[in-house]
N, C-alpha and C. Protein backbone atom coordinates (compact mmCIF):
# COMPACT_ATOMS: atom_id res chain seq x y z
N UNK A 1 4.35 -0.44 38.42
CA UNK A 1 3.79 0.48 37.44
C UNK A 1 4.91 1.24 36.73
N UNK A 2 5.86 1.61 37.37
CA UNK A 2 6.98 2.34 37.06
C UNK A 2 7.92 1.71 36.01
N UNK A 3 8.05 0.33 36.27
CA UNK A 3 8.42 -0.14 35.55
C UNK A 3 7.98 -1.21 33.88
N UNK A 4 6.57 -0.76 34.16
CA UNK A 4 5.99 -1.17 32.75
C UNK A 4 5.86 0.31 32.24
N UNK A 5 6.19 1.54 32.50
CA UNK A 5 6.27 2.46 31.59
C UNK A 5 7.30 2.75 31.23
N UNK A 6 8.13 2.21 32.48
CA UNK A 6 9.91 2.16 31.42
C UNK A 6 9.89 1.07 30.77
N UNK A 7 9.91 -0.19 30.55
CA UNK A 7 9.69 -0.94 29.38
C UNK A 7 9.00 -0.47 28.11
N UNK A 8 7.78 0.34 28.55
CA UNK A 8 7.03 0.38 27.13
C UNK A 8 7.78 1.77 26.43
N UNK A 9 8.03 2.59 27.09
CA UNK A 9 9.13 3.56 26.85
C UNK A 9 9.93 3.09 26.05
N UNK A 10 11.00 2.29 26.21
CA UNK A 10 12.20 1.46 25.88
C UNK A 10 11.61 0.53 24.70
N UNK A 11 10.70 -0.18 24.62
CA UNK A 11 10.31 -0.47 23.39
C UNK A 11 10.31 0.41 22.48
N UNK A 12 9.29 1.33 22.41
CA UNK A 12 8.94 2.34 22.22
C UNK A 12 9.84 3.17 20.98
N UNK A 13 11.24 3.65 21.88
CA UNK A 13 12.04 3.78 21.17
C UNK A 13 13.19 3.04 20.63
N UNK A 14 13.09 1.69 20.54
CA UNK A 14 14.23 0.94 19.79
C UNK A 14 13.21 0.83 18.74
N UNK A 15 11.87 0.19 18.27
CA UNK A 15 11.31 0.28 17.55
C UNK A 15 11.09 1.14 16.43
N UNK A 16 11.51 2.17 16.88
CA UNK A 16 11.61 3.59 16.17
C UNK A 16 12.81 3.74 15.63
N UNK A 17 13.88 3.28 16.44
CA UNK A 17 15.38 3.12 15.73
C UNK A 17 15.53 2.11 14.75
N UNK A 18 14.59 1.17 14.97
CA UNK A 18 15.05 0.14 13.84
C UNK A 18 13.85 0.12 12.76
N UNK A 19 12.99 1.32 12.69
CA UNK A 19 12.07 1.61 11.70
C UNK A 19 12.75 2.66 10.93
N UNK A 20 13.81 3.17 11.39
CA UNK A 20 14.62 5.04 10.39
C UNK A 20 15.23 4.64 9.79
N UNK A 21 14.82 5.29 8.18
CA UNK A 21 15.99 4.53 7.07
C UNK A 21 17.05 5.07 7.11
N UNK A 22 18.20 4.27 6.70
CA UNK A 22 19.54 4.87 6.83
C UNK A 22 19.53 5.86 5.95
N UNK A 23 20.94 6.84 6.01
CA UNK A 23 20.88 8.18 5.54
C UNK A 23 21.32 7.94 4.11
N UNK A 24 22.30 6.61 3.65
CA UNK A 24 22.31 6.20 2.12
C UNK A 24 21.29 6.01 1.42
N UNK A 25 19.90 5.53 1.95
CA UNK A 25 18.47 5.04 1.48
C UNK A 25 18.08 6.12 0.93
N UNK A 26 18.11 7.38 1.78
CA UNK A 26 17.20 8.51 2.19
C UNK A 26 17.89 9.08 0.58
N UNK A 27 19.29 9.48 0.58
CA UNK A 27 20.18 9.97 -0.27
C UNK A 27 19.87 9.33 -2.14
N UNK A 28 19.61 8.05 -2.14
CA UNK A 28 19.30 7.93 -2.84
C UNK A 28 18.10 7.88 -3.72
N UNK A 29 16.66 7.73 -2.82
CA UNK A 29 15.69 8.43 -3.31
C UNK A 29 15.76 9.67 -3.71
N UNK A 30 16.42 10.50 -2.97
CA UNK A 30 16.09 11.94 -3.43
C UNK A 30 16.62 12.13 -4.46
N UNK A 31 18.08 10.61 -5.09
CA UNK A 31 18.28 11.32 -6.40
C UNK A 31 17.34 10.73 -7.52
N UNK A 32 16.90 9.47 -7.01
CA UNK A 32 15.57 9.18 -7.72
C UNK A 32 15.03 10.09 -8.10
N UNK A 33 14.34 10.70 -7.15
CA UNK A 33 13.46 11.69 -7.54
C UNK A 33 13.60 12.82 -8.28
N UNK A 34 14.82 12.80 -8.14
CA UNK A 34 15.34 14.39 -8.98
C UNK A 34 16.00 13.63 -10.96
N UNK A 35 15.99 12.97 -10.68
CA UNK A 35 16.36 11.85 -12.27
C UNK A 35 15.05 11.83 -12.80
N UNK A 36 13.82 11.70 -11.96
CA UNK A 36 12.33 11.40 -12.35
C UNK A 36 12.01 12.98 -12.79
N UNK A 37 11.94 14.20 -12.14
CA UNK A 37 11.56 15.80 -12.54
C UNK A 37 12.80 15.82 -13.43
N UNK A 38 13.73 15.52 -14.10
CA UNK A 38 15.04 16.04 -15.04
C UNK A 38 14.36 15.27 -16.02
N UNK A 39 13.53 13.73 -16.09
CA UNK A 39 13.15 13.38 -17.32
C UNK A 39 12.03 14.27 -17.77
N UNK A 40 11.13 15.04 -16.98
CA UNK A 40 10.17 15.67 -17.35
C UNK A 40 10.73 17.26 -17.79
N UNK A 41 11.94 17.51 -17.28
CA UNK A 41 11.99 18.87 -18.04
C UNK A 41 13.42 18.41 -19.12
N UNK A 42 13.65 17.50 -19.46
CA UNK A 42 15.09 18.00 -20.50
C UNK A 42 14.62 17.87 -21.92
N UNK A 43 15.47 18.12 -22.38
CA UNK A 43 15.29 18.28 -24.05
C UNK A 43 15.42 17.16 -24.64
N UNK A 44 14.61 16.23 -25.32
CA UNK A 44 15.13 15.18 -25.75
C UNK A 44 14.97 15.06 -27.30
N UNK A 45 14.64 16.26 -28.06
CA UNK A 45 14.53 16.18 -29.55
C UNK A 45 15.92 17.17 -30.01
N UNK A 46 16.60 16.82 -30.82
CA UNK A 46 17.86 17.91 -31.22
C UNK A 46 18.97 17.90 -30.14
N UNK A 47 18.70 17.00 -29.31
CA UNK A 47 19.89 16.89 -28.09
C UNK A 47 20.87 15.88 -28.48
N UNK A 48 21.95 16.63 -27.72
CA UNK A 48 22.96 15.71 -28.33
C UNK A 48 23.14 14.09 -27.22
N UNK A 49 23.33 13.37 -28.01
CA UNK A 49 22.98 11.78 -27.73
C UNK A 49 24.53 11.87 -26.44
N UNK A 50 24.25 10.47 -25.70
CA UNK A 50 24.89 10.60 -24.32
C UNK A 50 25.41 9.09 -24.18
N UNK A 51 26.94 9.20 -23.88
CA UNK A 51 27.10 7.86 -23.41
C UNK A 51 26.22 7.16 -22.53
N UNK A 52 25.45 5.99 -22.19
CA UNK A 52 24.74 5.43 -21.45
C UNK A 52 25.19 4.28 -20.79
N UNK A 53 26.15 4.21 -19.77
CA UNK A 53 26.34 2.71 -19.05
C UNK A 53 24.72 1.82 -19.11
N UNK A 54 24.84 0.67 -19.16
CA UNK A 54 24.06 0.06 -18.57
C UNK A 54 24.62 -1.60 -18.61
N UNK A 55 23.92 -2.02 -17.36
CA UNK A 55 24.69 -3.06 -17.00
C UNK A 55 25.78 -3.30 -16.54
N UNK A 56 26.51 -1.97 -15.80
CA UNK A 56 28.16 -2.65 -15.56
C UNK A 56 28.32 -3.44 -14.56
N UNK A 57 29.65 -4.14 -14.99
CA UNK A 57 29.53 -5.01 -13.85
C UNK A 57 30.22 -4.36 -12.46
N UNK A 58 30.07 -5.34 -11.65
CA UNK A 58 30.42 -4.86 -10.08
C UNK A 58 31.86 -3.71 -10.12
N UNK A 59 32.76 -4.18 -10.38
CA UNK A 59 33.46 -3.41 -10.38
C UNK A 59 33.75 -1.93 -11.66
N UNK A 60 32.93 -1.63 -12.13
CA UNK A 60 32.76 -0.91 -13.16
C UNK A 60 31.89 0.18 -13.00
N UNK A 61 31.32 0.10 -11.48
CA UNK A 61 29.88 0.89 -10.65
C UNK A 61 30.68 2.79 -10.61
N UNK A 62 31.70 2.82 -10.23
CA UNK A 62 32.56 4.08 -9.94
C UNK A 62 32.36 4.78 -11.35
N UNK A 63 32.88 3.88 -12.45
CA UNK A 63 33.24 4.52 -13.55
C UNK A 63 31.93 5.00 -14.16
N UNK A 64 30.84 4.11 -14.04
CA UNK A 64 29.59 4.35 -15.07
C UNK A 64 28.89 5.56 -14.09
N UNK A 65 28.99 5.43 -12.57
CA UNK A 65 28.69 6.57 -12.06
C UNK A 65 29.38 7.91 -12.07
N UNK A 66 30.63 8.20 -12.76
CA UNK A 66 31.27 9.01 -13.10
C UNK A 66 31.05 9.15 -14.77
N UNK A 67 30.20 8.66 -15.78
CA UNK A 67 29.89 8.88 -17.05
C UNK A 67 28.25 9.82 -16.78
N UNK A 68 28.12 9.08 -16.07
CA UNK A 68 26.47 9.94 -15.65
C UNK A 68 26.59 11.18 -15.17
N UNK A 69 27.65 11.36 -14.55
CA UNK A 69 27.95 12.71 -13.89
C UNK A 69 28.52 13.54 -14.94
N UNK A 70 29.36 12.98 -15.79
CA UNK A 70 29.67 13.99 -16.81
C UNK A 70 28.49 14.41 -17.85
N UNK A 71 27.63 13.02 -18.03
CA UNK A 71 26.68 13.22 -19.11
C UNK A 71 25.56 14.31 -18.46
N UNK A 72 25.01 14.37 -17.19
CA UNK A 72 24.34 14.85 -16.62
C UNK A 72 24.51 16.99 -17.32
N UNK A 73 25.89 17.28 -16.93
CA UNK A 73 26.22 18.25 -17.45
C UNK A 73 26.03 19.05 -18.90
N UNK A 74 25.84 17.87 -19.66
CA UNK A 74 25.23 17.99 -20.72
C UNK A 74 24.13 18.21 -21.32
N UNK A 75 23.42 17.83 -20.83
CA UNK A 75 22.08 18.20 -20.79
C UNK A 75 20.94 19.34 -20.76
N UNK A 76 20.15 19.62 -21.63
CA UNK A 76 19.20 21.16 -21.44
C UNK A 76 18.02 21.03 -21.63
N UNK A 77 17.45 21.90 -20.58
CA UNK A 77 16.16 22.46 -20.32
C UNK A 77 15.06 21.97 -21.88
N UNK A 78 14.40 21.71 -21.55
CA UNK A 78 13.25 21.14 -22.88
C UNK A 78 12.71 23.37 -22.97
N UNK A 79 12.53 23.63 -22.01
CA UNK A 79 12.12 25.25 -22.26
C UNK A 79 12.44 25.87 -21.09
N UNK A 80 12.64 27.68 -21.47
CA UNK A 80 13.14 28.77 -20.89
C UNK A 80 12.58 28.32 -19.46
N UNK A 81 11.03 28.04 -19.15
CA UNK A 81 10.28 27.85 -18.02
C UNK A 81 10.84 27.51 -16.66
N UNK A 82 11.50 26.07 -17.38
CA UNK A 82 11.87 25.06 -16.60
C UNK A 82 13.42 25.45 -16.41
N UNK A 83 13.96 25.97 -16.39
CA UNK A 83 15.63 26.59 -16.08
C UNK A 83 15.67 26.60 -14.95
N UNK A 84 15.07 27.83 -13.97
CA UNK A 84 15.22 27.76 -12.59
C UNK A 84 15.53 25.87 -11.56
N UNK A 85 13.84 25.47 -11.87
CA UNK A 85 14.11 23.93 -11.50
C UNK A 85 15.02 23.40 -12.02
N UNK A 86 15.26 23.62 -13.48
CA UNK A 86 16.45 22.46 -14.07
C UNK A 86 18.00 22.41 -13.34
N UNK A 87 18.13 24.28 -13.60
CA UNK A 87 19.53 24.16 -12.80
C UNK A 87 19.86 23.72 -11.27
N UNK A 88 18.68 23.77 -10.21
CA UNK A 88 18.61 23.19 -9.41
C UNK A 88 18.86 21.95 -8.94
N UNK A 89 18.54 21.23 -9.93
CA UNK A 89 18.04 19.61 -10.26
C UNK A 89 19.83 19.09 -10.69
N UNK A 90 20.22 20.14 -11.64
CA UNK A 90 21.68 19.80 -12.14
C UNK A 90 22.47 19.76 -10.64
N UNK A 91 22.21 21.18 -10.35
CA UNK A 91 23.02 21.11 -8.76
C UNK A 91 23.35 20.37 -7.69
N UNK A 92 21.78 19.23 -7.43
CA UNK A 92 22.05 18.23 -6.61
C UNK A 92 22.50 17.30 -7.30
N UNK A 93 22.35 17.00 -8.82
CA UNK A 93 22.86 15.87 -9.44
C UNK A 93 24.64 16.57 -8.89
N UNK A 94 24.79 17.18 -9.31
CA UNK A 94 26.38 17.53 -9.12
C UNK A 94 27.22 17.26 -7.76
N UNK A 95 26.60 17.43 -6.79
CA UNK A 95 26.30 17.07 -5.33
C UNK A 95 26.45 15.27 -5.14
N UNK A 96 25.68 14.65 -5.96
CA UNK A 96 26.32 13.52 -5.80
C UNK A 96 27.37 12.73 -5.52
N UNK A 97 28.07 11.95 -4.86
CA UNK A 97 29.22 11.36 -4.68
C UNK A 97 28.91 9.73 -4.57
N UNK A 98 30.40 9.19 -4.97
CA UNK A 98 29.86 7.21 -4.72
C UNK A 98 31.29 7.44 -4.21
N UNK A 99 31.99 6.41 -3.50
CA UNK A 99 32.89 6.27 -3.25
C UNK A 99 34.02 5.26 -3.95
N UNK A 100 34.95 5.60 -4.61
CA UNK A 100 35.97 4.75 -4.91
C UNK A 100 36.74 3.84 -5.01
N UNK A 101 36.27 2.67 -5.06
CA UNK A 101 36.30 1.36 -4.43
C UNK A 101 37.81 0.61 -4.63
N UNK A 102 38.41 1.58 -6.06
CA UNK A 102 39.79 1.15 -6.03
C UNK A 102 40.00 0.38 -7.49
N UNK A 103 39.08 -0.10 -7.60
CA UNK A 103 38.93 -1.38 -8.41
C UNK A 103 39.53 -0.72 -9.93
N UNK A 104 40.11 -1.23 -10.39
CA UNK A 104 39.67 -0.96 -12.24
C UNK A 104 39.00 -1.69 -13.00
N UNK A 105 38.49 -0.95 -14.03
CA UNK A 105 37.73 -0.68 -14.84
C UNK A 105 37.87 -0.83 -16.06
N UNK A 106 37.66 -1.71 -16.82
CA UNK A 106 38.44 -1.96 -18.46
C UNK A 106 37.54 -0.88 -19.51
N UNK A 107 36.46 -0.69 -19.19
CA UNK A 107 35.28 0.03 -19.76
C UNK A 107 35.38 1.47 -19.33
N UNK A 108 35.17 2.45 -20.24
CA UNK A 108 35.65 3.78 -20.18
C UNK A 108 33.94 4.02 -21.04
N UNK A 109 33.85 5.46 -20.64
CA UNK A 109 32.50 6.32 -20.56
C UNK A 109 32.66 6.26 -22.33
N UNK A 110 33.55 6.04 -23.30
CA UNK A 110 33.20 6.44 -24.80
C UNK A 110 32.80 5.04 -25.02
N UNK A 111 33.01 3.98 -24.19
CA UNK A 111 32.72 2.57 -24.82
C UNK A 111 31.36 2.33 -24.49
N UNK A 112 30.19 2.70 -23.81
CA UNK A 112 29.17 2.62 -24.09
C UNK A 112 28.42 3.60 -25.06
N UNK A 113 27.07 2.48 -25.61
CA UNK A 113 25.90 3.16 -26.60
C UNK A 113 25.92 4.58 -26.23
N UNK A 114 25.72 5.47 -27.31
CA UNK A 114 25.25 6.83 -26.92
C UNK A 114 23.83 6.66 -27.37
N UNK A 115 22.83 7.42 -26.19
CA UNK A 115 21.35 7.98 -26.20
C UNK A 115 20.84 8.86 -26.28
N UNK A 116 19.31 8.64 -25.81
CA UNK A 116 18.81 10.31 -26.33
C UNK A 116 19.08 10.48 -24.68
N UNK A 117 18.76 11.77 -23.99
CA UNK A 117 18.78 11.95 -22.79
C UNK A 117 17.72 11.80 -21.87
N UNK A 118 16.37 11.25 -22.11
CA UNK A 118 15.51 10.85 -21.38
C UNK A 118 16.10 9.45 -21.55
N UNK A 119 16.49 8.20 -22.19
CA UNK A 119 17.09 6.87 -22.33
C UNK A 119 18.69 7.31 -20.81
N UNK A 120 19.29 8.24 -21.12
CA UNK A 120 20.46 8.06 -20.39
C UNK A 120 19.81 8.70 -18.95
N UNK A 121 18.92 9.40 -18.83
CA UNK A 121 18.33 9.36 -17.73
C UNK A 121 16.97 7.98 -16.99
N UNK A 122 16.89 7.60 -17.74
CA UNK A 122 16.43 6.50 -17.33
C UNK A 122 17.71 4.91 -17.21
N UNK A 123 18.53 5.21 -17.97
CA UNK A 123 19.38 4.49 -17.28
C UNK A 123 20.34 4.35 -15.83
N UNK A 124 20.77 6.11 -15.44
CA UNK A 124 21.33 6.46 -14.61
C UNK A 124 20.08 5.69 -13.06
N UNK A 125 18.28 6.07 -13.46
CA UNK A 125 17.62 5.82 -12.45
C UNK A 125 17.43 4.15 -12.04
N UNK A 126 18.27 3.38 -13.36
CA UNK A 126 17.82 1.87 -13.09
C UNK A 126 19.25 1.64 -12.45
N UNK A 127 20.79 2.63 -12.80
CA UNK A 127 21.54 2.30 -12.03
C UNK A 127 21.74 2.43 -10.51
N UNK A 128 20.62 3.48 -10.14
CA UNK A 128 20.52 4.25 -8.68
C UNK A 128 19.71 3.01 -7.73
N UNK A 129 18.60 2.44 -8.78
CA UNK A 129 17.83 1.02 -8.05
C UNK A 129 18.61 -0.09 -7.59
């Protein structure tokens, strides 16, 4: 008996270990999610247009994620309302980090299209997928 409740125990919890998403998964939804509430509050009429990576290739991932981070900064509140959340929202965007892979990069943040900022926020969320 003792020992089918330590087995089912022991199932129990490896099952559970190999059901917890890793903490990169977790990290990146939440910036999902915060790219998804920034398209609903920013300004996208009279705003000034934004470099937009899209498509870079593999080794070009550092740089276009370092254009988003600058473009991110750029960006304002659609209204007074939404400030509190917005600057919040900026904060964890700012919080972000990718790591440095070393690689170079022939493509620099002025050589892509500039957008409106719901387009460069919807690009940043297809680069996060």
């Amino acid at each position: 008996m003792k020992t089918m409740i330590l087995f089912c125990m022991l199932f129990f919890c490896s099952s559970m270990v190999l059901t917890a998403a890793s903490p990169r998964i977790v990290k990146y939804k939440q910036i999902l999610k915060t790219i998804e509430q920034l398209e609903t509050m920013v300004k996208d009429k009279d705003a000034e247009l934004l470099h937009t990576p899209e498509n870079p290739v593999e080794g070009c991932l550092y740089t276009a994620v370092i254009c988003f981070k600058k473009g991110i900064q750029k960006l304002q509140p659609a209204s007074s309302q939404d400030n509190p959340k917005f600057n919040r929202a900026i904060r964890l965007m700012n919080k972000f980090t990718y790591r440095d892979p070393g690689e170079q990069c022939e493509s620099t943040c002025e050589s892509y299209e500039k957008k409106t900022p719901k387009e460069f926020l919807t690009g940043f969320a297809n680069l996060m997928q």
